[in-house]
Structure formats: C-alpha cells, structure tokens
C-alpha atoms as a PDB file:
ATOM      1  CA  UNK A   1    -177.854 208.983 -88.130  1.00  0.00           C
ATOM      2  CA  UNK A   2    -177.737 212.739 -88.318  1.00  0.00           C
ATOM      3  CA  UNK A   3    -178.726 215.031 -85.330  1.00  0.00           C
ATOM      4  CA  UNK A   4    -181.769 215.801 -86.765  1.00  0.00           C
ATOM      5  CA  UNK A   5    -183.017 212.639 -87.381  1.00  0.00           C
ATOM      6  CA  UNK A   6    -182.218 211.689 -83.652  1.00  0.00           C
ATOM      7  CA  UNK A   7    -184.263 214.832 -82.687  1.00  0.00           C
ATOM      8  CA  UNK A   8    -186.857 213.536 -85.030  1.00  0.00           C
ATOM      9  CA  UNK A   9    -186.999 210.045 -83.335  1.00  0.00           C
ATOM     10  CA  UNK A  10    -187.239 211.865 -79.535  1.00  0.00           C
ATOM     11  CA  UNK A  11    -190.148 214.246 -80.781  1.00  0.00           C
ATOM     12  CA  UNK A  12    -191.821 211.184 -82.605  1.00  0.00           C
ATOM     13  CA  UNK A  13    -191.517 209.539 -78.938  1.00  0.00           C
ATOM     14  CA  UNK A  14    -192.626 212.934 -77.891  1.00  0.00           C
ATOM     15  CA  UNK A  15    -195.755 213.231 -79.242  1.00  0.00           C
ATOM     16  CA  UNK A  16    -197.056 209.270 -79.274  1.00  0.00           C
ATOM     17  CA  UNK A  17    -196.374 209.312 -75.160  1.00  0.00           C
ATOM     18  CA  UNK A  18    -198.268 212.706 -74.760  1.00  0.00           C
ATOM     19  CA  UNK A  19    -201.428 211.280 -77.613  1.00  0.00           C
ATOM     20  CA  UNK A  20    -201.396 207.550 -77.375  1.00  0.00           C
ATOM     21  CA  UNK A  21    -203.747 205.914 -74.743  1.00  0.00           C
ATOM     22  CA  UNK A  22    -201.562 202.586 -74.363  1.00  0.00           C
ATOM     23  CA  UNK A  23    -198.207 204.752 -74.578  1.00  0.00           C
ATOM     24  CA  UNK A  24    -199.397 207.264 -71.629  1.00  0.00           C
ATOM     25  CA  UNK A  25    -199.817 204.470 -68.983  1.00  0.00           C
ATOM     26  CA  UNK A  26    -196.407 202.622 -69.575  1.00  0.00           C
ATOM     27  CA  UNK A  27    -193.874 203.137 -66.304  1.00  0.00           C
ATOM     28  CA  UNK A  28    -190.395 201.953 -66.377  1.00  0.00           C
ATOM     29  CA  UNK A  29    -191.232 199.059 -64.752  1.00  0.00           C
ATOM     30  CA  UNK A  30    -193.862 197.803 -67.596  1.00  0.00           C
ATOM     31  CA  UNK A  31    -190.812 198.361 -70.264  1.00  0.00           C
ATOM     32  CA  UNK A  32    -188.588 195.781 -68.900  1.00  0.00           C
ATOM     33  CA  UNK A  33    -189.612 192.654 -71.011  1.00  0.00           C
ATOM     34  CA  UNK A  34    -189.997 194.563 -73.861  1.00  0.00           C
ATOM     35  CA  UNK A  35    -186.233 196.200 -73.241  1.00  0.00           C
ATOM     36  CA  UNK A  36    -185.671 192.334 -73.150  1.00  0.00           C
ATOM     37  CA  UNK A  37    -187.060 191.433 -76.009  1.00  0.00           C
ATOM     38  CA  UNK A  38    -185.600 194.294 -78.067  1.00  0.00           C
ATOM     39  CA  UNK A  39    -182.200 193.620 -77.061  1.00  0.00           C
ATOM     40  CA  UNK A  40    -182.368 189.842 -77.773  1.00  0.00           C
ATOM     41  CA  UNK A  41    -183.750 190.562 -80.713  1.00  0.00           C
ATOM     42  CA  UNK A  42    -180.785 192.488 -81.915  1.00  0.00           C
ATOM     43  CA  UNK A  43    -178.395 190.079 -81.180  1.00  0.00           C
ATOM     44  CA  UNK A  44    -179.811 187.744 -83.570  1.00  0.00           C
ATOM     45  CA  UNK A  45    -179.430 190.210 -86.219  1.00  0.00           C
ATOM     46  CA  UNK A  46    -176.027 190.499 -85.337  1.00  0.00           C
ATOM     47  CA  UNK A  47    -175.420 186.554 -85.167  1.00  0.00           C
ATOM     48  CA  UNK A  48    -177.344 185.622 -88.337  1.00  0.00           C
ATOM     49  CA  UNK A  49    -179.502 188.054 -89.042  1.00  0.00           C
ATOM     50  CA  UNK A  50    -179.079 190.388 -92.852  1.00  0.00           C
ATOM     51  CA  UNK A  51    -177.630 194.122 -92.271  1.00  0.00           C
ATOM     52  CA  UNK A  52    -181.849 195.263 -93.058  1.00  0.00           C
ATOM     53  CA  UNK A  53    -182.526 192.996 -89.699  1.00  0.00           C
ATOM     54  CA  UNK A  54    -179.787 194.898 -87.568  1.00  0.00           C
ATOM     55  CA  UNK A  55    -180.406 198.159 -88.670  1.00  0.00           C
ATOM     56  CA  UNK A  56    -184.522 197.600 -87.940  1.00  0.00           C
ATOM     57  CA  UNK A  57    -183.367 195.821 -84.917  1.00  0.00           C
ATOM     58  CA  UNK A  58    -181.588 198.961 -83.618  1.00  0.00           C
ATOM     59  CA  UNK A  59    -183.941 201.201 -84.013  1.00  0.00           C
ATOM     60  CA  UNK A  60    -186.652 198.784 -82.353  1.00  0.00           C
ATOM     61  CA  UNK A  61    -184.092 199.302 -79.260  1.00  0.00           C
ATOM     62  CA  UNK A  62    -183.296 202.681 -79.926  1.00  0.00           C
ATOM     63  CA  UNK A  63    -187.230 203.096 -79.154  1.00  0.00           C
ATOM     64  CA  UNK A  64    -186.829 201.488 -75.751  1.00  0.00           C
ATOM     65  CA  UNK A  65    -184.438 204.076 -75.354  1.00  0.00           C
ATOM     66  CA  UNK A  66    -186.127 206.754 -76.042  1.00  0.00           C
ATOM     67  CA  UNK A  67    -189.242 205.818 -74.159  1.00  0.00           C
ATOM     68  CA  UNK A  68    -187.508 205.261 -70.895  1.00  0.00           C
ATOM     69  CA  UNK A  69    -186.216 208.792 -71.181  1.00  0.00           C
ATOM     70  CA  UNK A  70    -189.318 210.540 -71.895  1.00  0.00           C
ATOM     71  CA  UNK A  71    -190.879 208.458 -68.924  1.00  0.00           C
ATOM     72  CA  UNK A  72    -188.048 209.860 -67.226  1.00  0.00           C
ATOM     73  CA  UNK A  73    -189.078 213.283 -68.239  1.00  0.00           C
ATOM     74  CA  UNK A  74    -192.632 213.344 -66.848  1.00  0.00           C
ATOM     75  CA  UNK A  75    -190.789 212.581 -63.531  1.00  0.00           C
ATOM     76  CA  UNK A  76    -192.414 214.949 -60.767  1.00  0.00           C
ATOM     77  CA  UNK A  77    -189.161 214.315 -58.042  1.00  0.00           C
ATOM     78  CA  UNK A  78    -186.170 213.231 -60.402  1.00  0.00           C
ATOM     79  CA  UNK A  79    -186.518 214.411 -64.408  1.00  0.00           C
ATOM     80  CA  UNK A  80    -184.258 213.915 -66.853  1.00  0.00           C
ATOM     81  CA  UNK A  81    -184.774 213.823 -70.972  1.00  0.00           C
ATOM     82  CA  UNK A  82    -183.138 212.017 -73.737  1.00  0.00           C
ATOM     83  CA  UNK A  83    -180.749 215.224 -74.118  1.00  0.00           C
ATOM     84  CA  UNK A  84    -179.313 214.509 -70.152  1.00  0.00           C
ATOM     85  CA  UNK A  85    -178.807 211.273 -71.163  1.00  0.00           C
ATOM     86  CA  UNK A  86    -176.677 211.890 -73.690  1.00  0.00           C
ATOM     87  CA  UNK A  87    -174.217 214.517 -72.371  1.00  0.00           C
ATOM     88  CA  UNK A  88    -174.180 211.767 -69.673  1.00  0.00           C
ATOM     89  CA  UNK A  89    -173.018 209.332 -71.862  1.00  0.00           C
ATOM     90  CA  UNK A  90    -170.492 211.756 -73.577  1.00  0.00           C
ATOM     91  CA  UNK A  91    -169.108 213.079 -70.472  1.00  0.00           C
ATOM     92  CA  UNK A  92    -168.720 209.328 -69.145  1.00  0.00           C
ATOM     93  CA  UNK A  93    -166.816 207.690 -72.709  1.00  0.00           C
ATOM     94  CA  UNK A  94    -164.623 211.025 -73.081  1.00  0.00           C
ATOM     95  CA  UNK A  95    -163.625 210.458 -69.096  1.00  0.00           C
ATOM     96  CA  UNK A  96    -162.987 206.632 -69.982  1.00  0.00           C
ATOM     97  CA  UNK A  97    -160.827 207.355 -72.932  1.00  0.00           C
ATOM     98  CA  UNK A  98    -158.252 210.032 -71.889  1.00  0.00           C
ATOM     99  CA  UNK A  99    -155.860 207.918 -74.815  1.00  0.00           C
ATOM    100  CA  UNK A 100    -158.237 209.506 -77.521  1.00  0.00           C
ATOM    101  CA  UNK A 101    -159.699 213.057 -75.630  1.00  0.00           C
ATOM    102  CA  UNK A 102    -156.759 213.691 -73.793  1.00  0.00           C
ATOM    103  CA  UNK A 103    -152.667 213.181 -73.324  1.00  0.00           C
ATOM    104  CA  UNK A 104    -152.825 209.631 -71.560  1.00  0.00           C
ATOM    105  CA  UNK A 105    -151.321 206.789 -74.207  1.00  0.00           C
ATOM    106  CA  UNK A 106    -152.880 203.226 -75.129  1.00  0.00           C
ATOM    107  CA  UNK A 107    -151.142 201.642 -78.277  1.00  0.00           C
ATOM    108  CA  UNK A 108    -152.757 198.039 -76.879  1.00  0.00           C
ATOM    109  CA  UNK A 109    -156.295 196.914 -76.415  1.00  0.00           C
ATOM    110  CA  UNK A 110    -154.704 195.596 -73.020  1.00  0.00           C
ATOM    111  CA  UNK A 111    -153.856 199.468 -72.230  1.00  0.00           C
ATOM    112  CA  UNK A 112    -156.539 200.717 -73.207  1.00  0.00           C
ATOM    113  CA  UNK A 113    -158.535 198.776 -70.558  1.00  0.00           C
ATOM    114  CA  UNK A 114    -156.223 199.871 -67.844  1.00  0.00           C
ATOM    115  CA  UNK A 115    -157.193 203.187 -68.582  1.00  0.00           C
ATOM    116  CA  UNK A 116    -161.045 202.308 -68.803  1.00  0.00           C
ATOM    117  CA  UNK A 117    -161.055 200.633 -65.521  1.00  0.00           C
ATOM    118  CA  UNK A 118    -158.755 203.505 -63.870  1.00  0.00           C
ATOM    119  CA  UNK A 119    -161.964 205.709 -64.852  1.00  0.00           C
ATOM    120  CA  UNK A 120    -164.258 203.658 -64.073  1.00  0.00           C
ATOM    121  CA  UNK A 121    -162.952 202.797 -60.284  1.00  0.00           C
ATOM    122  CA  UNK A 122    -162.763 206.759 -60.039  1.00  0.00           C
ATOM    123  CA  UNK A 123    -166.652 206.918 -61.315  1.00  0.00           C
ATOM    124  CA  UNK A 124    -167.485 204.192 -58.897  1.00  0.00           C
ATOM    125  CA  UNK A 125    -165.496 204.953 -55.723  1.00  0.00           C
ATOM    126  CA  UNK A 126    -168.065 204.171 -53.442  1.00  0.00           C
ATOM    127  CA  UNK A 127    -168.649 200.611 -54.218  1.00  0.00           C
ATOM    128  CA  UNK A 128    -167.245 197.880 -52.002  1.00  0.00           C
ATOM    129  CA  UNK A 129    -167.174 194.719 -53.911  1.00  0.00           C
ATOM    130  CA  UNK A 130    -166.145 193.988 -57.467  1.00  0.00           C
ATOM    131  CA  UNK A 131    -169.512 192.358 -57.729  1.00  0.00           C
ATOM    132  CA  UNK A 132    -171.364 196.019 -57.441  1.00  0.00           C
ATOM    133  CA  UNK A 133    -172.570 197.175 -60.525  1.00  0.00           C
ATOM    134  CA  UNK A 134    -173.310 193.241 -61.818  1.00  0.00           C
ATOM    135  CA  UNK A 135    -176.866 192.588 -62.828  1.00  0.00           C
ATOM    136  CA  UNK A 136    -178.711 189.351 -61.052  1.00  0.00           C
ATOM    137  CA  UNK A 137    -181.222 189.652 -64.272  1.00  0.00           C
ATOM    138  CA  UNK A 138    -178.186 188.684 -66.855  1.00  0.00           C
ATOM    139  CA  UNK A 139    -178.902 185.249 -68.300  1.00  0.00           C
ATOM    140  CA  UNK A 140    -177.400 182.738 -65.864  1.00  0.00           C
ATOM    141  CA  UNK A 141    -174.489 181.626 -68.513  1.00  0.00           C
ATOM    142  CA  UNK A 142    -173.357 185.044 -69.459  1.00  0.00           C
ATOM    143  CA  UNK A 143    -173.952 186.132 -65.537  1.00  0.00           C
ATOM    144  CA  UNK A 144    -171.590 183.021 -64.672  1.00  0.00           C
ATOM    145  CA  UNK A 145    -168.868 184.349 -66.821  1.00  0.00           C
ATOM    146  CA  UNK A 146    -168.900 187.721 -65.742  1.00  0.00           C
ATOM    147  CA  UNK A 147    -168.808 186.400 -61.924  1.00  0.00           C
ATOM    148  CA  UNK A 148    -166.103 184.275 -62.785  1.00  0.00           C
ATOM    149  CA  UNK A 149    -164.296 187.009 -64.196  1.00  0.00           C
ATOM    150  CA  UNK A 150    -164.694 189.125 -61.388  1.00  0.00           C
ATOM    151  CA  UNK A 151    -163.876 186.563 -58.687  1.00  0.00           C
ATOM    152  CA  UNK A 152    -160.615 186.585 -60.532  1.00  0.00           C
ATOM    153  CA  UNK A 153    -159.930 189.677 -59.871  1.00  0.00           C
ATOM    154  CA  UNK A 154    -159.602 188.956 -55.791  1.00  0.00           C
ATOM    155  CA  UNK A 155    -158.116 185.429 -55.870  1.00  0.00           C
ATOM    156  CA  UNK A 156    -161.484 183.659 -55.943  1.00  0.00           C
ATOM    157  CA  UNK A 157    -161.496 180.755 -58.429  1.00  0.00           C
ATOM    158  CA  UNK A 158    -163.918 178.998 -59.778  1.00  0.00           C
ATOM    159  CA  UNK A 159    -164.847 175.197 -58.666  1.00  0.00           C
ATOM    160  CA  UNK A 160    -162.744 172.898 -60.365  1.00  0.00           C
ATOM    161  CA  UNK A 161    -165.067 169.548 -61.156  1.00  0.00           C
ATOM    162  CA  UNK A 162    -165.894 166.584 -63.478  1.00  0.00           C
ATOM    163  CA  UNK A 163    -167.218 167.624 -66.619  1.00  0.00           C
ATOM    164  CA  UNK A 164    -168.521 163.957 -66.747  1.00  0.00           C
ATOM    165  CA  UNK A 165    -171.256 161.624 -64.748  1.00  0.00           C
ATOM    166  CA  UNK A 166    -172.407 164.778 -61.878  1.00  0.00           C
ATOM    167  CA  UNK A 167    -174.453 162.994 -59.313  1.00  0.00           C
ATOM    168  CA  UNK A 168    -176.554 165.621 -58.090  1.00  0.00           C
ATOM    169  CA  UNK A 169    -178.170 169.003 -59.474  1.00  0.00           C
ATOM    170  CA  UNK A 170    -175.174 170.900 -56.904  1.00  0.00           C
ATOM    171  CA  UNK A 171    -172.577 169.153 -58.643  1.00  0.00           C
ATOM    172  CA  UNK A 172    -173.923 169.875 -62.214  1.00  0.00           C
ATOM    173  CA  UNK A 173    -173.778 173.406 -60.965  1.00  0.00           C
ATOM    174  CA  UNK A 174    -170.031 173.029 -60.306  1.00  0.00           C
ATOM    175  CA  UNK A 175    -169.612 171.249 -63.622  1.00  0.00           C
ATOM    176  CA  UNK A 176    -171.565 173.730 -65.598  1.00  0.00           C
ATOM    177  CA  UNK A 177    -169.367 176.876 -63.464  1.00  0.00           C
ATOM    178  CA  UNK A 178    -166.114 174.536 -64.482  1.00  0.00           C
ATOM    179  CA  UNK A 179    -167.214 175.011 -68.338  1.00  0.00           C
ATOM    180  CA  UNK A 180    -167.608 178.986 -67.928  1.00  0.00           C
ATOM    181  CA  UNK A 181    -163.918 179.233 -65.827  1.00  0.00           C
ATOM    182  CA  UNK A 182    -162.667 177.061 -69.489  1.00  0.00           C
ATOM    183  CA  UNK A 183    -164.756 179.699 -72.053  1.00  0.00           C
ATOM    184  CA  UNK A 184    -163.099 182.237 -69.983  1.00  0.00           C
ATOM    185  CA  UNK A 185    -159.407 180.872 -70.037  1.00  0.00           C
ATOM    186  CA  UNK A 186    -159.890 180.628 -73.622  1.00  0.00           C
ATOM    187  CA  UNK A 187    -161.346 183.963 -74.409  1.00  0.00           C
ATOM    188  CA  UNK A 188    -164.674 182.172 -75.453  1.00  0.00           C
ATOM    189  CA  UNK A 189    -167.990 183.831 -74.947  1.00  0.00           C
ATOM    190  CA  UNK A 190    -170.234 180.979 -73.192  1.00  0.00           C
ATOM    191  CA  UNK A 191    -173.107 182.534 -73.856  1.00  0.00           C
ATOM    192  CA  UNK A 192    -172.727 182.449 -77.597  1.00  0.00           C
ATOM    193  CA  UNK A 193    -171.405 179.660 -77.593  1.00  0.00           C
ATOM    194  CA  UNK A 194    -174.785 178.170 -76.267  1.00  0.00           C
ATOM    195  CA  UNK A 195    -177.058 180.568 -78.544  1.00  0.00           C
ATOM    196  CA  UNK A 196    -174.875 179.295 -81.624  1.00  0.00           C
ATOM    197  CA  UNK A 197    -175.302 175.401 -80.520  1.00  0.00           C
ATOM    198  CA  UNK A 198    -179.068 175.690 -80.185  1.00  0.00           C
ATOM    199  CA  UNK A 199    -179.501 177.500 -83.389  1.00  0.00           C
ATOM    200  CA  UNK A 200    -178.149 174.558 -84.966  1.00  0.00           C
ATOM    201  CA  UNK A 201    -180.326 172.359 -83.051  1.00  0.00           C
ATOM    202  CA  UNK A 202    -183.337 174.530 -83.696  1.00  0.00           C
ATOM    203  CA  UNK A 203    -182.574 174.144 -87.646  1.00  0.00           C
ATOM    204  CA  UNK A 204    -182.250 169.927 -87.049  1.00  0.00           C
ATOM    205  CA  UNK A 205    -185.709 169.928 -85.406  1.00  0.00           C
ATOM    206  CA  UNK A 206    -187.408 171.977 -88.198  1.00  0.00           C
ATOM    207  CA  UNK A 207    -185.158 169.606 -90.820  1.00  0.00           C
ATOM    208  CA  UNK A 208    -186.761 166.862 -89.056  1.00  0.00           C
ATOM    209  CA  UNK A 209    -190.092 167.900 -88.594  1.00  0.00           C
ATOM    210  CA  UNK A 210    -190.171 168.736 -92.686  1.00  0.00           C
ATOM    211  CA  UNK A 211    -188.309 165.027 -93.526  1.00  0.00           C
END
C-alpha cells in the first residue's frame, strides 16, 4: 500500500468519526471485542482462508487501527494520531534491528533475537519480572505457552504430570500445562495446533449433520 492510500484510509477514518452518529460515541474501551474479532478473523485467512480473505481481513484490522488512533486524537490530556504511531513504530523496529539499520551483525535467526531482546530489555528497563508486558486477555493455550516460555527464562519449569486418567480439574490443569511445556520443546505452536484440530472437527459435524 502506497503512502497515499494509507493517508486515504486515516482521512476516510477521519471524516466517518467526525460525521457518523454510531462512530462519534465509540471509546477505546467499546473497540476491544471488535479488535478481537478482527484479529481472529485474520488468522483464519491466514490458516485456510484464499489471499482475497487475508487481504480484506487486513484491512478490516487495519480499521481497528486506525480508529483507536483517531480516538486517541480527540484526547483532551494525552493525544496522539495515526502519524505518532507510526514514527513510534519505526523508531522502535529500526532500534530492534541494529543488524539491518546499523553496524551490529546477525547471520542467524538465533542472533538476530539476541539483538531484539538486547533492545527490547533497554526499551523496558523498568520492568521487574519477565512476566511484565504479558497480556492476562491472551487465549488461555497461547497465554500458557508464552508463560511457559518465560518461566524458562528464570529456572521455573513447568509441572511435569500424567497426560492420562487426571483425577481432579487441578490436575487436568497440570496435564493440560504438561502438553504446552511438550509444544514448546518441540517448537509447536499449541494454540494452532488446537484451532487446526477443531477445524477438522467442525468440518466432521457439518459432514455429519449433511449424511
């Protein structure tokens, strides 16, 4: 997408926030489920969706995007626009990749994330925990990974239980956290993995329901 068809999409948002009735009262706050909807919705385009899907799909969430900003905008304490947010976001990936905008070398993915999370410590020097920054709201699956991950990190593992026969909900918990420390070891994503098992089992319902 060109710069002026970005600029085109923020004055679009522009003018339906200032002249639509429904658009004017929307916060932040009364975005969030469709900023959840949006995104899901692109990741099904991107796991078995057509390229048409993904590139409607993106611009559905590109929307959110813009929406939030010009919310932002009307801010009376704290305003920012869609134009901060972007020199944000450039100033932030050209500090995180010092192997492409600068004299630092990565010739390995695994290098490459030294350097990202070099900058990003630097960014985030005032947090206390490797669990700052980690979003409650993630789906419980993909949050499990990611707190697995991190607990890593500091020497924290994972409980180690039966996958078989748990005798109470706690110890389903354990064996469900046991199958997210596995995905991880194995460089699986849990999440999908789920999403990609209950397509299938979507398809054998409708199968059945049309037999």
């Amino acid at each position: 997408m060109t710069d002026d068809a970005l600029r085109q999409a923020a004055d679009t948002m522009r003018t339906v926030r200032a002249r639509c009735a429904w658009t004017r009262t929307i916060d932040h706050r009364d975005l969030v489920p469709y900023l959840v909807e949006e995104s899901a919705e692109v990741i099904d385009a991107v796991e078995s969706g057509t390229r048409a899907d993904l590139r409607e799909e993106l611009g559905d969430l590109l929307w959110q995007v813009l929406f939030h900003a010009e919310i932002a905008a009307g801010d009376p304490d704290d305003p920012f626009d869609i134009d901060d947010v972007a020199r944000g976001l450039t100033e932030k990936m050209v500090r995180r990749h010092p192997h492409v905008f600068a004299d630092a070398v990565a010739s390995t993915p695994e290098e490459v994330l030294v350097h990202w999370n070099a900058a990003k410590a630097a960014e985030k020097h005032d947090r206390t925990s490797v669990l700052d920054g980690v979003s409650e709201h993630m789906p419980a699956l993909a949050l499990a990974q990611k707190v697995v991950g991190k607990a890593a990190q500091v020497g924290v593992s994972a409980p180690h239980h039966r996958l078989a026969d748990p005798a109470s909900e706690s110890e389903l918990g354990d064996a469900l956290l046991a199958l997210v420390q596995l995905a991880r070891e194995h460089g699986w994503d849990a999440e999908r993995a789920l999403r990609e098992r209950l397509r299938t089992l979507r398809a054998e319902v409708r199968a059945a329901e049309g037999a």
